[in-house]
C-alpha atoms as a PDB file:
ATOM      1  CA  UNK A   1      -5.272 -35.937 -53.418  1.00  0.00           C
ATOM      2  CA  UNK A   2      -6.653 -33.074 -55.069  1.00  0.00           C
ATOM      3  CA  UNK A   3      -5.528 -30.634 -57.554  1.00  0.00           C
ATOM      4  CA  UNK A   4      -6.494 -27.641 -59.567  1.00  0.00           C
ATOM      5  CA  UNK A   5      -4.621 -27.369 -63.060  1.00  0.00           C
ATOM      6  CA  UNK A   6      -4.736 -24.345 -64.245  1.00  0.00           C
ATOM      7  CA  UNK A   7      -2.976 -24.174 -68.159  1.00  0.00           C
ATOM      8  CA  UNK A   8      -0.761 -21.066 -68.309  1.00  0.00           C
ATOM      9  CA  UNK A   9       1.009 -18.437 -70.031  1.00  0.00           C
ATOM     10  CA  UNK A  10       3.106 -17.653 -67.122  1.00  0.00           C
ATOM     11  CA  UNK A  11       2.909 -17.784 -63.499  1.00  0.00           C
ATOM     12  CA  UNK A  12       4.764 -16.564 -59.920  1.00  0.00           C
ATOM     13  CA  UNK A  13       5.046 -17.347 -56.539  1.00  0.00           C
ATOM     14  CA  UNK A  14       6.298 -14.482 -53.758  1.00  0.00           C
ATOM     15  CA  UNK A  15       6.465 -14.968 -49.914  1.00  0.00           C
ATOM     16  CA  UNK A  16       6.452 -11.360 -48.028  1.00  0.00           C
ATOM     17  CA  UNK A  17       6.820  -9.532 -51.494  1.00  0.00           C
ATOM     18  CA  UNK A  18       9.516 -11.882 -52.721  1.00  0.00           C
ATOM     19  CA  UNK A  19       9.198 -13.960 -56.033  1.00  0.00           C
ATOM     20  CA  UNK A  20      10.319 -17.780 -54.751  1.00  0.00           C
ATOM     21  CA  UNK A  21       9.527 -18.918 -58.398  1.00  0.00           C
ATOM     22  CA  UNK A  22       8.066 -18.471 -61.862  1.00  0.00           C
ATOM     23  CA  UNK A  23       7.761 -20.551 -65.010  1.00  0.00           C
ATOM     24  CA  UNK A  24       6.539 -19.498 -68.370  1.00  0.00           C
ATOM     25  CA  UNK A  25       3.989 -21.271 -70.436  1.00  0.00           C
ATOM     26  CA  UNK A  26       2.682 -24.778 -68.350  1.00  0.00           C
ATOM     27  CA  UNK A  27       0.954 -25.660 -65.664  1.00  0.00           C
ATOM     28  CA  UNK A  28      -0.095 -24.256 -61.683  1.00  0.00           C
ATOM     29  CA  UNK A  29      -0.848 -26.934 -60.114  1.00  0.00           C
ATOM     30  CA  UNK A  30      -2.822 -26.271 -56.210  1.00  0.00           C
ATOM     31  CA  UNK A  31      -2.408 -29.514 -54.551  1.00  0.00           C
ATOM     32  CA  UNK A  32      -4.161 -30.768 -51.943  1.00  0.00           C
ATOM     33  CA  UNK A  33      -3.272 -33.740 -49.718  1.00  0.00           C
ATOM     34  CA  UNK A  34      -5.623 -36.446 -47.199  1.00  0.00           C
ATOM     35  CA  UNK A  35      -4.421 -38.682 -44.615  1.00  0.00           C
ATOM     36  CA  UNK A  36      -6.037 -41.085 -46.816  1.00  0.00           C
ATOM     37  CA  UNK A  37      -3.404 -40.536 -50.000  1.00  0.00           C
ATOM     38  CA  UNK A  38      -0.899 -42.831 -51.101  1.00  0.00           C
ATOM     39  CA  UNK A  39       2.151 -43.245 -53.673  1.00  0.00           C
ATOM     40  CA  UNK A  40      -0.660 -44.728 -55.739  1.00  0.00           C
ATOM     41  CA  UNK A  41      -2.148 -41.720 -56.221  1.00  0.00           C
ATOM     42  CA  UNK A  42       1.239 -39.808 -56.505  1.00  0.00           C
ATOM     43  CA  UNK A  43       1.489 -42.049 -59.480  1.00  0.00           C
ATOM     44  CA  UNK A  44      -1.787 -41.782 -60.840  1.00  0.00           C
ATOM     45  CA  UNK A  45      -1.536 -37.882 -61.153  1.00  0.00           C
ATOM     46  CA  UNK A  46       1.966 -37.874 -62.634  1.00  0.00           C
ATOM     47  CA  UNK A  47       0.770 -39.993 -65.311  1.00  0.00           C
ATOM     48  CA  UNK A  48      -2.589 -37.977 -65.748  1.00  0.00           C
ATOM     49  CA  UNK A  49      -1.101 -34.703 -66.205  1.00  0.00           C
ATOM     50  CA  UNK A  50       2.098 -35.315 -67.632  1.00  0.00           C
ATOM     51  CA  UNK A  51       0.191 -36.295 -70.517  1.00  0.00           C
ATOM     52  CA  UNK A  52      -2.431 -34.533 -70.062  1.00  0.00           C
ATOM     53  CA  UNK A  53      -3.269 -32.986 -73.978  1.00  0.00           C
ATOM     54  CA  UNK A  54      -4.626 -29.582 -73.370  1.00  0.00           C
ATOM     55  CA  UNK A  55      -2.616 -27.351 -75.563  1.00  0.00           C
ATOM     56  CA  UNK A  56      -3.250 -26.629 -79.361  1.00  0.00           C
ATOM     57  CA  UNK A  57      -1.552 -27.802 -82.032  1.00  0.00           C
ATOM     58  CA  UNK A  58      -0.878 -26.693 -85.497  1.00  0.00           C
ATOM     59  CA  UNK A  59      -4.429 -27.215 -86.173  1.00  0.00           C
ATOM     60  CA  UNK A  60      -6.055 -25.687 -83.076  1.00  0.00           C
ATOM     61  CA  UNK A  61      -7.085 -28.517 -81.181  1.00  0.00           C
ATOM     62  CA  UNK A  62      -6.005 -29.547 -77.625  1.00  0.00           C
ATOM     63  CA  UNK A  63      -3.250 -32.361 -78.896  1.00  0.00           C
ATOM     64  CA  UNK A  64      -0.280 -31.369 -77.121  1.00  0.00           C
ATOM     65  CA  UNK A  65       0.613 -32.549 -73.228  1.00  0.00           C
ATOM     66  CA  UNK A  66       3.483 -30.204 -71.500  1.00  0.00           C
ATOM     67  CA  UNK A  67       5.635 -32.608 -72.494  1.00  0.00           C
ATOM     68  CA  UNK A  68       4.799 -31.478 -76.140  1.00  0.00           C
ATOM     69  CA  UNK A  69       5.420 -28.012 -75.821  1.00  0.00           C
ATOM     70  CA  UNK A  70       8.352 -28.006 -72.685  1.00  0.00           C
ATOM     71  CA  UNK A  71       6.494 -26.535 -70.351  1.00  0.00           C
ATOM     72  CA  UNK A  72       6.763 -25.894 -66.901  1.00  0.00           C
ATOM     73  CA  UNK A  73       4.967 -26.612 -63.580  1.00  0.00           C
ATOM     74  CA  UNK A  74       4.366 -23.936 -60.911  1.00  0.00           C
ATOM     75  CA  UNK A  75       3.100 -26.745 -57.770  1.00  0.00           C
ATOM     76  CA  UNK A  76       1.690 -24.799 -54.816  1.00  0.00           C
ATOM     77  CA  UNK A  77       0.640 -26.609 -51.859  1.00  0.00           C
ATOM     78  CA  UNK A  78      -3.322 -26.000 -50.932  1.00  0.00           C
ATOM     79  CA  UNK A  79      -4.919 -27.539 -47.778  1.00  0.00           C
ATOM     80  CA  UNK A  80      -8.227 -25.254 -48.572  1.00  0.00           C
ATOM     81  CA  UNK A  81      -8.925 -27.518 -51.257  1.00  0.00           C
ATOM     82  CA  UNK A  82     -10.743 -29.879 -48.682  1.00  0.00           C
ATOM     83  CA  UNK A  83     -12.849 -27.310 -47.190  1.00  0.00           C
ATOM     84  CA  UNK A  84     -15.972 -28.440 -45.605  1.00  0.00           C
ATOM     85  CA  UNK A  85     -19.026 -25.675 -46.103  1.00  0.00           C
ATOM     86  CA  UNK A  86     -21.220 -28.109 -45.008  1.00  0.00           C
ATOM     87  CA  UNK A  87     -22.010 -26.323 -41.661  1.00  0.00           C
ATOM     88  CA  UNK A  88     -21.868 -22.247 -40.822  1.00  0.00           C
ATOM     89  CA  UNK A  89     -19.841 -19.827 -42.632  1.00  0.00           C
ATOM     90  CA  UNK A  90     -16.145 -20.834 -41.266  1.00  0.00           C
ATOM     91  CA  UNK A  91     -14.930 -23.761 -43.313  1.00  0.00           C
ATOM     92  CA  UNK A  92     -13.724 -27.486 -41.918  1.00  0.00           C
ATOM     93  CA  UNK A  93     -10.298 -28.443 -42.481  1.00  0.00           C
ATOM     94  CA  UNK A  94     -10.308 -31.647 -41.082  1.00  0.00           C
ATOM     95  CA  UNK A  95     -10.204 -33.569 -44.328  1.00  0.00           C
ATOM     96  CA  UNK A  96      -6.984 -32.267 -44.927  1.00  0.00           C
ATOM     97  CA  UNK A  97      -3.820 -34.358 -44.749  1.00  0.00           C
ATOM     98  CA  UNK A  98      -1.595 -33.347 -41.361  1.00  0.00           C
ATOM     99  CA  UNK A  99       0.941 -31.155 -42.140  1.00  0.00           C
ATOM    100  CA  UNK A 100       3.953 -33.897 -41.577  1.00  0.00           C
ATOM    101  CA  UNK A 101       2.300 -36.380 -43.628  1.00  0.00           C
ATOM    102  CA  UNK A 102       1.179 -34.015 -46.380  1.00  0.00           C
ATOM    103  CA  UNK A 103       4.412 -32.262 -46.950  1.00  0.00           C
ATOM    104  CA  UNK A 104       5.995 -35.770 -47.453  1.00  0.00           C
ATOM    105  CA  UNK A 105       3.296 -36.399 -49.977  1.00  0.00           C
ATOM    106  CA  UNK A 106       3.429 -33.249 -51.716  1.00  0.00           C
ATOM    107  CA  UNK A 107       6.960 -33.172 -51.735  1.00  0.00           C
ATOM    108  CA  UNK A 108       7.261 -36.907 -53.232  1.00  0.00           C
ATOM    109  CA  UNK A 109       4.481 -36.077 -56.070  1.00  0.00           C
ATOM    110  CA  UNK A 110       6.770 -32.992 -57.252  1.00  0.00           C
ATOM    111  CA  UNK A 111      10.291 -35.155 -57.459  1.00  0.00           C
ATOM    112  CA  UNK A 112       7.769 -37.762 -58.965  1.00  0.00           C
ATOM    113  CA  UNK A 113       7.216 -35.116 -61.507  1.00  0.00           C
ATOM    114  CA  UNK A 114      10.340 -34.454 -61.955  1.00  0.00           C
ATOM    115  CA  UNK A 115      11.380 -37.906 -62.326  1.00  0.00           C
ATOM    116  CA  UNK A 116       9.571 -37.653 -65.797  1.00  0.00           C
ATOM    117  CA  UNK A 117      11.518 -34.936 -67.467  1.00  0.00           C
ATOM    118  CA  UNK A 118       9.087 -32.080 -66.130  1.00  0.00           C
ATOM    119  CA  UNK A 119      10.280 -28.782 -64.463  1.00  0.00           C
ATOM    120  CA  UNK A 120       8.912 -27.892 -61.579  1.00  0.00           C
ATOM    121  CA  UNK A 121       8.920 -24.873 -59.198  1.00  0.00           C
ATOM    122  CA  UNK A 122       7.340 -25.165 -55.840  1.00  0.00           C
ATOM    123  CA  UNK A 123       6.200 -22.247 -52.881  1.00  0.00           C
ATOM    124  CA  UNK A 124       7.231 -23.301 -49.874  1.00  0.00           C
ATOM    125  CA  UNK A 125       4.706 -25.585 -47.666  1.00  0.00           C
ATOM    126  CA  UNK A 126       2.453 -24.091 -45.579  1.00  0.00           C
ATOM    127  CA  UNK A 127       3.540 -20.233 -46.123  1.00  0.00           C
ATOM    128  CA  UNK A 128       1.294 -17.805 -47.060  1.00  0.00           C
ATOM    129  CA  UNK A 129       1.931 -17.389 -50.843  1.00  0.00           C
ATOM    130  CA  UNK A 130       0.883 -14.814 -53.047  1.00  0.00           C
ATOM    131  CA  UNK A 131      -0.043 -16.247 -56.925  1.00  0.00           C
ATOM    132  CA  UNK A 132       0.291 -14.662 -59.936  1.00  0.00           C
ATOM    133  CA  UNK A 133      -0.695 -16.250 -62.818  1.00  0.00           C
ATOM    134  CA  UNK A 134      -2.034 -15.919 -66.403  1.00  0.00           C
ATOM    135  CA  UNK A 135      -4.515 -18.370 -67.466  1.00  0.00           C
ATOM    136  CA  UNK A 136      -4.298 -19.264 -71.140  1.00  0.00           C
ATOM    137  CA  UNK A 137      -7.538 -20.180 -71.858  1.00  0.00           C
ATOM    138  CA  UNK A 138      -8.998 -20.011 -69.845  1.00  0.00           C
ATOM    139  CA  UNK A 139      -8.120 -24.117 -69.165  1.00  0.00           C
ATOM    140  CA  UNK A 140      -8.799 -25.096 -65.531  1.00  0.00           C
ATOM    141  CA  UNK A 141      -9.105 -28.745 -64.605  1.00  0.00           C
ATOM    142  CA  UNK A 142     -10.033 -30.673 -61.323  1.00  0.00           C
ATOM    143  CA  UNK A 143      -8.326 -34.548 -60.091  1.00  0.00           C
ATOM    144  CA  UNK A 144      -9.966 -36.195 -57.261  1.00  0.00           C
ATOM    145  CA  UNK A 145      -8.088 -39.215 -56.111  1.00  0.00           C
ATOM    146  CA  UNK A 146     -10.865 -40.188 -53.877  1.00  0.00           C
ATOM    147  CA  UNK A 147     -13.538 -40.146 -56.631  1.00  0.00           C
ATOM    148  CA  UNK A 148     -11.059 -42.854 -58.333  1.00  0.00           C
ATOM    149  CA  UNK A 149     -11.767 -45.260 -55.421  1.00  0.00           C
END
């Protein structure tokens, strides 16, 4: 799996101009799924970023997980995250998980997150979302399952 956290203020999700979701201060979370992924990795990630300290505390430093502070997670499914440039202009998708298989995954990895006290708001798989988002930070951070193996 891959994912891009992005630490926010606030974020949306709309499908054809219409707001499916929003959170305040957390987490957008682009997830990316591979044939190759497993609840092993599902359970990796929820433990990474759950407590994951990346916001400030009293002091200014990055202390606090989301846990910390009750945020929110806005999780938006993202097969372009295994893009292959490699060759010509149009990217690869191959890489990516099939759809069946990788809405199962993403869909168990969000309960999963759930399943640890965390809020999460979702898009809807495979649609073509529109993000809004404002990055507090800016704090961006990039999981790679595969490099773990």
């Amino acid at each position: 799996m891959k994912i891009v956290l992005q630490r926010v203020k606030s974020a949306s999700v709309s499908i054809n101009e219409h707001k499916v979701g929003e959170i305040n201060q957390g987490f957008v979370l682009l997830v990316g799924v591979s044939d190759q992924d497993t609840s092993k990795d599902i359970d990796y990630l929820v433990r990474k970023i759950s407590n994951l300290r990346v916001f400030e505390d009293n002091d200014e430093r990055l202390n606090l997980s989301i846990q910390d502070v009750n945020g929110s997670i806005l999780s938006i499914s993202q097969f372009t995250l295994f893009a292959n440039t490699k060759k010509g202009n149009r990217p690869s998708f191959t890489t990516a998980g099939k759809p069946e298989f990788a809405s199962l995954l993403y869909n168990q990895f969000n309960d999963s997150l759930r399943l640890v006290g965390l809020p999460v708001v979702t898009g809807e798989f495979g649609a073509n979302m529109q993000v809004s988002l404002i990055n507090d930070g800016p704090v961006t951070i990039i999981f790679d399952t595969q490099q773990n193996k």
